[in-house]
Protein backbone atom coordinates (compact mmCIF):
# COMPACT_ATOMS: atom_id res chain seq x y z
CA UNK A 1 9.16 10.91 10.37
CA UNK A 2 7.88 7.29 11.17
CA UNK A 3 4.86 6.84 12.61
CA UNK A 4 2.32 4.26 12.16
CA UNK A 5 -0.95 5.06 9.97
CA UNK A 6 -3.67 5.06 12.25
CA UNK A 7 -3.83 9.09 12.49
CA UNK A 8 -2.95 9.77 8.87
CA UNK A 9 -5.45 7.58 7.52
CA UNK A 10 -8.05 9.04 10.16
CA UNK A 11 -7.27 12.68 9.43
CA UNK A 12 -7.92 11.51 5.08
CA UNK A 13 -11.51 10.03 5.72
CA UNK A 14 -12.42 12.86 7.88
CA UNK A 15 -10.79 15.42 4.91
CA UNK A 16 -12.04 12.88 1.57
CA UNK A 17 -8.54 12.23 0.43
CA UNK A 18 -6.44 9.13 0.62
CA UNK A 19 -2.79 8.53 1.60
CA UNK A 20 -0.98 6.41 -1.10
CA UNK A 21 0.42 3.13 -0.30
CA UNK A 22 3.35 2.53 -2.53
CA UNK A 23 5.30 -1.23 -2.36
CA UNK A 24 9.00 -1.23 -1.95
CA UNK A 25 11.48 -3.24 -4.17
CA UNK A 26 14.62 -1.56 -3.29
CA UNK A 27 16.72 1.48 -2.36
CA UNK A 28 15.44 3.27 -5.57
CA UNK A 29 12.10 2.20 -5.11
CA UNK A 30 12.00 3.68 -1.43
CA UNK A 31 14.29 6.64 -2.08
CA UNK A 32 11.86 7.92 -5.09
CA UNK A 33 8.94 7.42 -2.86
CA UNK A 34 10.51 9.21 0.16
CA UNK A 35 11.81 12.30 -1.80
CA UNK A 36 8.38 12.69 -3.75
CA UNK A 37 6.34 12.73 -0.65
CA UNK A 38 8.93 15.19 1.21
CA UNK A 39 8.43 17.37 -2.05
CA UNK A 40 4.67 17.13 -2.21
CA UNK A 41 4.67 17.67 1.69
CA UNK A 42 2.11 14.41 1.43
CA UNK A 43 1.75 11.66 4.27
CA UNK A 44 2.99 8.14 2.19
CA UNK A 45 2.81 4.23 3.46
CA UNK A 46 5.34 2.23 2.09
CA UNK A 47 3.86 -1.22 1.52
CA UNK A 48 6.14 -4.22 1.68
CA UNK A 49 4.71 -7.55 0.90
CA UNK A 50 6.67 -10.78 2.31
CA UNK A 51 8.44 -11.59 -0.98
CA UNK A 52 9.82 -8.01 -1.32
CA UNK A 53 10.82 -8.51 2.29
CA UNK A 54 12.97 -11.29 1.73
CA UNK A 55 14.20 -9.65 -2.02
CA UNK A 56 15.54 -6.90 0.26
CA UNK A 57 17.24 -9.58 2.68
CA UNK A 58 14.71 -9.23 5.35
CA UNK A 59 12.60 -7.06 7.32
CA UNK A 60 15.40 -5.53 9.74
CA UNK A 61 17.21 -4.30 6.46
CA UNK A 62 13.87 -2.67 5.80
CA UNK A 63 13.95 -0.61 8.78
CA UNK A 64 17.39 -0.19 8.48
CA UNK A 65 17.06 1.16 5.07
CA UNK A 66 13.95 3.14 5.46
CA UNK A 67 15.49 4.85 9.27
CA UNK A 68 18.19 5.58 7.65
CA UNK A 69 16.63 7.62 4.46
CA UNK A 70 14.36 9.25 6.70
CA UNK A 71 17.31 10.68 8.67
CA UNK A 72 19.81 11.19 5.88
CA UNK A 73 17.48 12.85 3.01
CA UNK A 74 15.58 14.97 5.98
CA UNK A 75 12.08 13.72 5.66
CA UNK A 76 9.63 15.32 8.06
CA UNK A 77 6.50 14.19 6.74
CA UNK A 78 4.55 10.91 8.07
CA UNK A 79 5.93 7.83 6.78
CA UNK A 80 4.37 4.40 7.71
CA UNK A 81 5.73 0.81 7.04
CA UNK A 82 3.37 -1.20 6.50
CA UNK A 83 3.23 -5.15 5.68
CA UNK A 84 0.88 -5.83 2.93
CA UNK A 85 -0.88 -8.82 2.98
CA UNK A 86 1.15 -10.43 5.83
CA UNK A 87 0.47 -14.03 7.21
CA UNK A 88 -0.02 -14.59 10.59
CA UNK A 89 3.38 -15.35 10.95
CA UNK A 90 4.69 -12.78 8.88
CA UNK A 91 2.90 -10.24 10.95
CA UNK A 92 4.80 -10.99 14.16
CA UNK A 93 8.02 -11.06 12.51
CA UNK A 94 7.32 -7.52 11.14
CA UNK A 95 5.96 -6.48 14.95
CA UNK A 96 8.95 -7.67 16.50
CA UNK A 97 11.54 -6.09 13.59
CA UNK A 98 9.82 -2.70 14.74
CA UNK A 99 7.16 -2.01 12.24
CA UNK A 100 4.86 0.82 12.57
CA UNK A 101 2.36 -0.85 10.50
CA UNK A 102 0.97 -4.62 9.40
CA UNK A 103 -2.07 -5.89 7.31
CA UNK A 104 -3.02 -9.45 8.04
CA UNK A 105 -4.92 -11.09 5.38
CA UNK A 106 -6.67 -13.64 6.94
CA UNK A 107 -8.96 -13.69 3.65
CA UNK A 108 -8.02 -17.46 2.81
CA UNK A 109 -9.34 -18.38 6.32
CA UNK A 110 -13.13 -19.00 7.34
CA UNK A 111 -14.57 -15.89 8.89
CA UNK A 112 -14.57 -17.87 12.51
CA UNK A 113 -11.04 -18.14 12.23
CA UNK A 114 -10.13 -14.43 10.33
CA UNK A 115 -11.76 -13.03 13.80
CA UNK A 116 -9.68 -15.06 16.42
CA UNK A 117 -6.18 -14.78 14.66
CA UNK A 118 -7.48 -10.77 13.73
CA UNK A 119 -8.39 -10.52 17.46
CA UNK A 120 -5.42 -11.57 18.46
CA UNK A 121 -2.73 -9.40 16.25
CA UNK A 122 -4.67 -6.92 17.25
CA UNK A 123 -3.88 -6.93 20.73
CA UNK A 124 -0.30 -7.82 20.12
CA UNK A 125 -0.02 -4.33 17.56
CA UNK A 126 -1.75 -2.01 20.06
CA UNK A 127 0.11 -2.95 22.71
CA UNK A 128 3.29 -1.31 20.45
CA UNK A 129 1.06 1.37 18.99
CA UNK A 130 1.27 -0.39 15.72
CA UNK A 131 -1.89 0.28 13.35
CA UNK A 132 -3.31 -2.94 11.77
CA UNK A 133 -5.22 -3.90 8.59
CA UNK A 134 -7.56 -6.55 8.07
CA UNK A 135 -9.12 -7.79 5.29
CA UNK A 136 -12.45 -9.13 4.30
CA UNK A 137 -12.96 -10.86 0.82
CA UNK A 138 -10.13 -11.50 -1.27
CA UNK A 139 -8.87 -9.01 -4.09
CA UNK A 140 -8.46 -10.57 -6.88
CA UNK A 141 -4.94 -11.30 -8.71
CA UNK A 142 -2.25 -12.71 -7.28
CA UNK A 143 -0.02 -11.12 -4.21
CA UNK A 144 2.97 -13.19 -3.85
CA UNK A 145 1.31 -16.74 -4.39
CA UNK A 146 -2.22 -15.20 -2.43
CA UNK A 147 -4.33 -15.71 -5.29
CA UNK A 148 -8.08 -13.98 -5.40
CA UNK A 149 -10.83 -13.97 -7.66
CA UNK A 150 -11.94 -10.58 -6.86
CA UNK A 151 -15.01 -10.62 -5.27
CA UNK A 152 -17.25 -8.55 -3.21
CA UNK A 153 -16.70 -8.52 0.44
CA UNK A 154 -19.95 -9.39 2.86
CA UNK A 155 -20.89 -5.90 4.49
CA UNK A 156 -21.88 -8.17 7.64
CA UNK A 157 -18.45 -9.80 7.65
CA UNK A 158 -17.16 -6.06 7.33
CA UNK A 159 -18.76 -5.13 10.48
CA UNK A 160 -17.24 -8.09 12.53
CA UNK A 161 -14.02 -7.59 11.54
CA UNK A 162 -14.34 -3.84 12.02
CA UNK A 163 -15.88 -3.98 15.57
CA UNK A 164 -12.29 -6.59 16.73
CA UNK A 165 -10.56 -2.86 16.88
CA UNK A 166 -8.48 -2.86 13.55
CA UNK A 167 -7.33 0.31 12.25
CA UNK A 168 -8.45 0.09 8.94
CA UNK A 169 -10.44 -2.15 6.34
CA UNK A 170 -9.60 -3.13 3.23
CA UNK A 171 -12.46 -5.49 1.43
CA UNK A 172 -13.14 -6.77 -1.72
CA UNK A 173 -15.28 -4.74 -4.29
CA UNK A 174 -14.32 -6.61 -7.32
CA UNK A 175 -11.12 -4.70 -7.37
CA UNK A 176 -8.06 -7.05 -8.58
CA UNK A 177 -4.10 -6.77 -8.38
CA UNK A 178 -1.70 -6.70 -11.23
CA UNK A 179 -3.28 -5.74 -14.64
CA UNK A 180 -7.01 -5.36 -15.14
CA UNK A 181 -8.36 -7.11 -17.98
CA UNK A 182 -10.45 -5.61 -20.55
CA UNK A 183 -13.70 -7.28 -19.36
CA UNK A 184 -13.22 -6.31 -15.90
CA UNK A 185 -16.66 -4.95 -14.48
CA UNK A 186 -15.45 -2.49 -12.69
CA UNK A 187 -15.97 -1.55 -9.28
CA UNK A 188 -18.76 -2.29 -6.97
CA UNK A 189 -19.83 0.97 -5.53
CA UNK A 190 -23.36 -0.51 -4.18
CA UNK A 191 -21.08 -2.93 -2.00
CA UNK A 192 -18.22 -0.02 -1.27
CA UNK A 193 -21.39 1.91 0.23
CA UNK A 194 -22.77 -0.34 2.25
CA UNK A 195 -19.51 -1.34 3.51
CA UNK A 196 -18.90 2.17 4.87
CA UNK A 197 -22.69 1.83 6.76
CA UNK A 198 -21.63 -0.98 8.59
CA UNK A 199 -18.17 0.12 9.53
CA UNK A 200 -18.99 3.88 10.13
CA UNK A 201 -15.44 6.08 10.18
CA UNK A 202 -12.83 3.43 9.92
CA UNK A 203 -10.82 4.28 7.19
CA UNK A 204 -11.18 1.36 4.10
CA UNK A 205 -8.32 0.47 1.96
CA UNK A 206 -8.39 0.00 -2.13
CA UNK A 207 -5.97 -2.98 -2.98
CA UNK A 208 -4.91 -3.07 -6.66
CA UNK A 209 -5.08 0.38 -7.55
CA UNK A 210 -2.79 0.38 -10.90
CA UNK A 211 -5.43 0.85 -13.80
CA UNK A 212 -8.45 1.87 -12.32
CA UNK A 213 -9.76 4.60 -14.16
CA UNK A 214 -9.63 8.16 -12.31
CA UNK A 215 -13.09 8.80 -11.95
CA UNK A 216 -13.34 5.51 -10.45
CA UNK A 217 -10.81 6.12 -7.50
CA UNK A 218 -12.48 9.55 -6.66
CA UNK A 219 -16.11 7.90 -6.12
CA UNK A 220 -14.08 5.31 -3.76
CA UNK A 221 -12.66 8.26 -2.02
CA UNK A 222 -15.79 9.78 -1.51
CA UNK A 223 -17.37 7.04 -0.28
CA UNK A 224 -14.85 6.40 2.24
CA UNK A 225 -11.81 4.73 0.81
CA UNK A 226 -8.39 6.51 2.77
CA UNK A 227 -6.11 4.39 1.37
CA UNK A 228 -5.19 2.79 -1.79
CA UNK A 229 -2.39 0.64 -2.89
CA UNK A 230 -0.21 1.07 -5.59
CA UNK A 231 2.42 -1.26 -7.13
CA UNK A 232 2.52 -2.41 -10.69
CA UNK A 233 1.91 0.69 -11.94
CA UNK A 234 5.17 1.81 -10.04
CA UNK A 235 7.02 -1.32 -11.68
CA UNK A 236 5.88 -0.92 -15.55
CA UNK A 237 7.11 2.52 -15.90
CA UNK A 238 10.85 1.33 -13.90
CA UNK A 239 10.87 -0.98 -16.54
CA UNK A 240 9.73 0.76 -19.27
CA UNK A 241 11.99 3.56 -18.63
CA UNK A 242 15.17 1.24 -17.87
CA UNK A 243 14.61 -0.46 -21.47
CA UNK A 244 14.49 2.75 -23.49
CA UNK A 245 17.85 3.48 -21.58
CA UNK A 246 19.38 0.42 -22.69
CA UNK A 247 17.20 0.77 -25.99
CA UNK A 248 19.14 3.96 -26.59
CA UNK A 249 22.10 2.33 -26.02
CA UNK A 250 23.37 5.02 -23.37
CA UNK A 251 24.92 2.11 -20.96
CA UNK A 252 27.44 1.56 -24.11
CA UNK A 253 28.34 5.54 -24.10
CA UNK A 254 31.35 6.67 -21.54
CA UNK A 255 30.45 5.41 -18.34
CA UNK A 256 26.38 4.66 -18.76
CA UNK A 257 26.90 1.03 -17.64
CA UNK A 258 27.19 2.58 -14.12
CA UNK A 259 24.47 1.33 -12.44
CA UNK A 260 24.14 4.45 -10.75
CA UNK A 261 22.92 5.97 -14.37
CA UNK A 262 21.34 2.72 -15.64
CA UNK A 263 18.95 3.02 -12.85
CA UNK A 264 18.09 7.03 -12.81
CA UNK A 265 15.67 7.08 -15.63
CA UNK A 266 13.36 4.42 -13.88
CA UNK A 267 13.85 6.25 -10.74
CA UNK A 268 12.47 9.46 -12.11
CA UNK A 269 9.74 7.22 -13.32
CA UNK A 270 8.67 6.08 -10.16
CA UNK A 271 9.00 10.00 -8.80
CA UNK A 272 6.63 11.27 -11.24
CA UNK A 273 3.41 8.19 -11.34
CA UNK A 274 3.71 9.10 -7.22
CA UNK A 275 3.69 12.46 -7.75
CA UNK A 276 0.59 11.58 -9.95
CA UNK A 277 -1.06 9.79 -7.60
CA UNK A 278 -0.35 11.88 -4.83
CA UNK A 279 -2.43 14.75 -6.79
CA UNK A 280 -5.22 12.22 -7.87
CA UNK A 281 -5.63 10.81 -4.18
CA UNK A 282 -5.57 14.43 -2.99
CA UNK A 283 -3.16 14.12 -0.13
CA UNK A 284 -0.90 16.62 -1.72
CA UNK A 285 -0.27 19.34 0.94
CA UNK A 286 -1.76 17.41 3.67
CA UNK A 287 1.09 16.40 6.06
């Protein structure tokens, strides 16, 4: 069932688990993601960034597509769509194509001006019961040409974007998207925790979740985090498993050139590093 992820994402802090946010590419992508959750009876977000919005011919398809799974396959558990890192413009597009969920990432901006265009998508998603992110302090990585050094968010600036009335918080704690390098420091729990003093029980998000190490993404949960994102991880073992397949050389036997086949390894893939993450966030069972 759609619903936006303002309850969800309450009911994880309050329990210590986090709901998964898993990006969208395709019908595959959203189908794997759909079934898993329905099978792990876990709430899901299914993050779609502006480029994937426009790969999948725009954001009414979107809907269209995800509507229409959720009727189809019979999923009852919460699902949320939710536009990850979305521009100011981008956000109102998503609002009026009938989005449950946005992020604005108003990171790039000064603070002054994060807080008046925050304030004001605010206003413009509660008035359509739609939750909202924000976000303080870039990740680092790139997210579709958003590119971020991945520094520590200011626990002050925290606060002030917390107190406008958003839903939920994601901020910098050195945490980067895309592959991690091997001298990556790791994350910042110091900052993490005195985020979650300033901000009390709004839930806080964890961008760029492929590769950080397990016992990392439980402290986060502990101390607060409700939601993390996950999307290259999702992508590197679609490909992986698609090249073996073609490796094999299974589209060359009988019919294996239908795409229908071609694609089913990856989308197995996908099925089981959700299921994975599902168990590692803990929000199996929680629906």
């Amino acid at each position: 069932m759609l619903v936006s992820a303002t309850e969800m994402l309450k009911k994880a802090k309050a329990g210590h688990y986090a709901v998964g946010q898993f990006n969208i590419n395709n019908l595959e992508w959203t189908k794997a993601i759909l079934l898993t959750a329905q099978e792990c009876n876990s709430p899901v977000i299914l993050g779609v960034s502006e480029g994937a919005g426009k790969y999948m011919g725009g954001y009414d398809v979107v809907m269209g597509m995800v509507n229409g799974l959720i009727k189809d396959q019979n999923i009852t558990v919460p699902v949320a769509v939710h536009l990850d890192h979305g521009s100011y413009e981008h956000c109102y597009k998503c609002i009026e194509a009938g989005f449950p969920s946005i992020m604005f990432d108003g990171s790039h901006y000064s603070i002054e001006e994060n807080i008046a265009k925050t304030t004001e998508l605010v206003a413009a998603a509660h008035e359509k019961g739609i939750s909202i992110e924000a976000e303080v302090g870039s990740i680092g990585g790139e997210e579709d040409g958003v590119i971020g050094m991945g520094e520590c968010a200011n626990p002050d600036e925290c606060k002030k974007i917390a107190d406008l009335g958003v839903d939920f918080l994601a901020a910098g704690i050195g945490n980067i998207h895309g592959k991690y390098p091997a001298n990556w420091a790791g994350l910042q729990f110091d900052v993490l925790d005195a985020i979650q003093q300033q901000t009390g029980d709004l839930p806080l998000v964890l961008h760029g979740g492929t590769g950080i190490p397990d016992d990392m993404i439980k402290k986060a949960i502990s101390l607060g985090v409700a939601k993390i994102n996950v999307n290259t991880e999702c992508q590197l073992v679609f490909a992986e498993a698609t090249r073996k397949y073609i490796e094999a050389g299974k589209d060359l036997e009988g019919k294996g050139f239908d795409p229908r086949k071609l694609l089913a390894p990856g989308f197995d893939a996908i099925k089981a590093k959700v299921k994975e993450k599902m168990e590692l966030f803990g929000s199996v069972g929680q629906a």
